[in-house]
Structure formats: C-alpha cells, structure tokens
Protein backbone atom coordinates (compact mmCIF):
# COMPACT_ATOMS: atom_id res chain seq x y z
CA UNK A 1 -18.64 -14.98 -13.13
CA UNK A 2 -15.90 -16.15 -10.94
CA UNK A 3 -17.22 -14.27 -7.66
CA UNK A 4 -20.17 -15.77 -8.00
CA UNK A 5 -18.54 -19.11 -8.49
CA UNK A 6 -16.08 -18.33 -5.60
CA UNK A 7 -19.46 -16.93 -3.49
CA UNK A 8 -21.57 -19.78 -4.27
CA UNK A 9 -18.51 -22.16 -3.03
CA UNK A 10 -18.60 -23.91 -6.62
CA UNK A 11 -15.14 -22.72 -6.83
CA UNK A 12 -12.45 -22.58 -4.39
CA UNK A 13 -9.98 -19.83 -3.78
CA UNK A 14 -6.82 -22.31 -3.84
CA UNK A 15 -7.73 -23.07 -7.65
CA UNK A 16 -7.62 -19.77 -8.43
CA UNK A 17 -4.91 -18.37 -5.85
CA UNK A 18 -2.04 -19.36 -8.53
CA UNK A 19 -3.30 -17.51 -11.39
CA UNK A 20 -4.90 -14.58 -9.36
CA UNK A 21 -0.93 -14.00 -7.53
CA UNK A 22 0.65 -14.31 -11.21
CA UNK A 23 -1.34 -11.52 -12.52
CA UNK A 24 -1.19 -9.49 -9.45
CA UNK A 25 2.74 -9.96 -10.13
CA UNK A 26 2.75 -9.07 -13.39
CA UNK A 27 0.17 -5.97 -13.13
CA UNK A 28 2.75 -3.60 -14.61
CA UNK A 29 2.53 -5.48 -17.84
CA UNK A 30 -1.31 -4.52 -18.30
CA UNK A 31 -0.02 -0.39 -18.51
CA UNK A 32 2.66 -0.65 -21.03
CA UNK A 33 0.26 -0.28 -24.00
CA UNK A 34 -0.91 2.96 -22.35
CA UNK A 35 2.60 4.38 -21.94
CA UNK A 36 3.27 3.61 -25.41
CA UNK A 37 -0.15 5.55 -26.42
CA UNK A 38 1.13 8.45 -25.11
CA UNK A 39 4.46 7.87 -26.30
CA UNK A 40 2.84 7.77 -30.11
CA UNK A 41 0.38 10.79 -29.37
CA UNK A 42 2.62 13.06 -27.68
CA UNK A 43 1.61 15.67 -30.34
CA UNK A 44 -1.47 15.64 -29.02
CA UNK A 45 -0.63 15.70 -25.56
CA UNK A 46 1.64 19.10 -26.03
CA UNK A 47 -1.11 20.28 -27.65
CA UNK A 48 -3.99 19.52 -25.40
CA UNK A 49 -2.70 18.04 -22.25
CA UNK A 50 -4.20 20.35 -19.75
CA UNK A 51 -7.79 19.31 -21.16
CA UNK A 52 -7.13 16.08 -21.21
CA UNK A 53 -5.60 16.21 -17.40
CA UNK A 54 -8.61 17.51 -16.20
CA UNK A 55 -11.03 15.68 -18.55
CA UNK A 56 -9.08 12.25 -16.86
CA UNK A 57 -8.86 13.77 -13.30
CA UNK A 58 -12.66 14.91 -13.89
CA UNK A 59 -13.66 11.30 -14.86
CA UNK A 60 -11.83 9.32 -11.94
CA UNK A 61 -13.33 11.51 -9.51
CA UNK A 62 -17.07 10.97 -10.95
CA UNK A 63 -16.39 6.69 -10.48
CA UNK A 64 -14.45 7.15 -7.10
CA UNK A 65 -17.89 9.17 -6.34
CA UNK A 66 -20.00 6.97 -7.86
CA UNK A 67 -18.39 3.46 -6.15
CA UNK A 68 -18.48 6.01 -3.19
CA UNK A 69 -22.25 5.80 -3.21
CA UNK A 70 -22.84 2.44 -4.99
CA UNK A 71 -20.62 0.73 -1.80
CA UNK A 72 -22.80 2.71 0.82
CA UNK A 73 -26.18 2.05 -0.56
CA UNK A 74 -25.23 -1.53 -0.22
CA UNK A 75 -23.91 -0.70 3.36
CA UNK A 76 -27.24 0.58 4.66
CA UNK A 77 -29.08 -2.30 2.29
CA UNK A 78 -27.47 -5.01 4.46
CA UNK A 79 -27.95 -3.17 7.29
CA UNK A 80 -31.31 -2.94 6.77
CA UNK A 81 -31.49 -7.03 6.02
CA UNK A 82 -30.00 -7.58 8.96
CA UNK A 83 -32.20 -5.73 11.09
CA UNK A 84 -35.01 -7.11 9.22
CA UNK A 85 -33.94 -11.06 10.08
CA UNK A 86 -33.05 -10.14 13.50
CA UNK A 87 -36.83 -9.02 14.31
CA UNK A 88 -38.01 -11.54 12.30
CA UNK A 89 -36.11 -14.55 14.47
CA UNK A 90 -37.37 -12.12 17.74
C-alpha cells in the first residue's frame, strides 16, 4: 500500500524517510525472536540440524530463483512497452 501511495505521488518520501531510517536502524531488533527460537529448540537442532540446513538453504535458493525470474519477466515486459510506445509515437 505505501508504494503505491509513494508511486502514485499521494505520498511523499520525506513523510516517510523518518520512520523508514528508524527501522532500517533498528533491523537487528526484528531477528532476536529467531535467535531465541533456536536458543529454546536447540534439542531439535542437535537432533536434526543438517535437514533443517538444507531444508532452509533449499528454500532461499527456490525465492532468490523465483525473484530471479519474477524481476526479469518484468525486465523484458517493460522492454517490450517501451518498444511498443516508441513505434506507436513513430
């Protein structure tokens, strides 16, 4: 909602700027529940960390390949867009 707010210029980047650096700053905050998962299942992790390694490692390469091809698809679509409005204007 607020990239399409920022996009459609209904909301300018200074109003948000503050907040957006604060969070930024404080980023390390947002992991300390996870470190204190494992902390509580460490059990588990002994038991089963090499599955879960690779089950995690498995998983961010599948989205890194996935945003891979969702970012190029949208590559050639503009590309195609603009070709399309520059023979159109021709």
């Amino acid at each position: 909602a607020v990239l399409v707010l920022l996009l459609s210029g209904r909301l300018q980047v200074g109003w948000v700027k503050d907040g957006a650096n604060w969070m930024l700053g404080e980023l390390v905050l947002f992991f300390i529940p996870c470190v204190v998962a494992v902390i509580n299942y460490m059990p588990l992790f002994r038991r089963e960390g090499v599955q879960l390694v690779i089950a995690v490692t498995a998983g961010t390469v599948l989205v890194m390949a996935a945003t891979a091809l969702a970012v190029h698809a949208g590559c050639r679509l503009e590309a195609r867009l603009v070709r399309a409005r520059s023979n159109g204007e021709q």
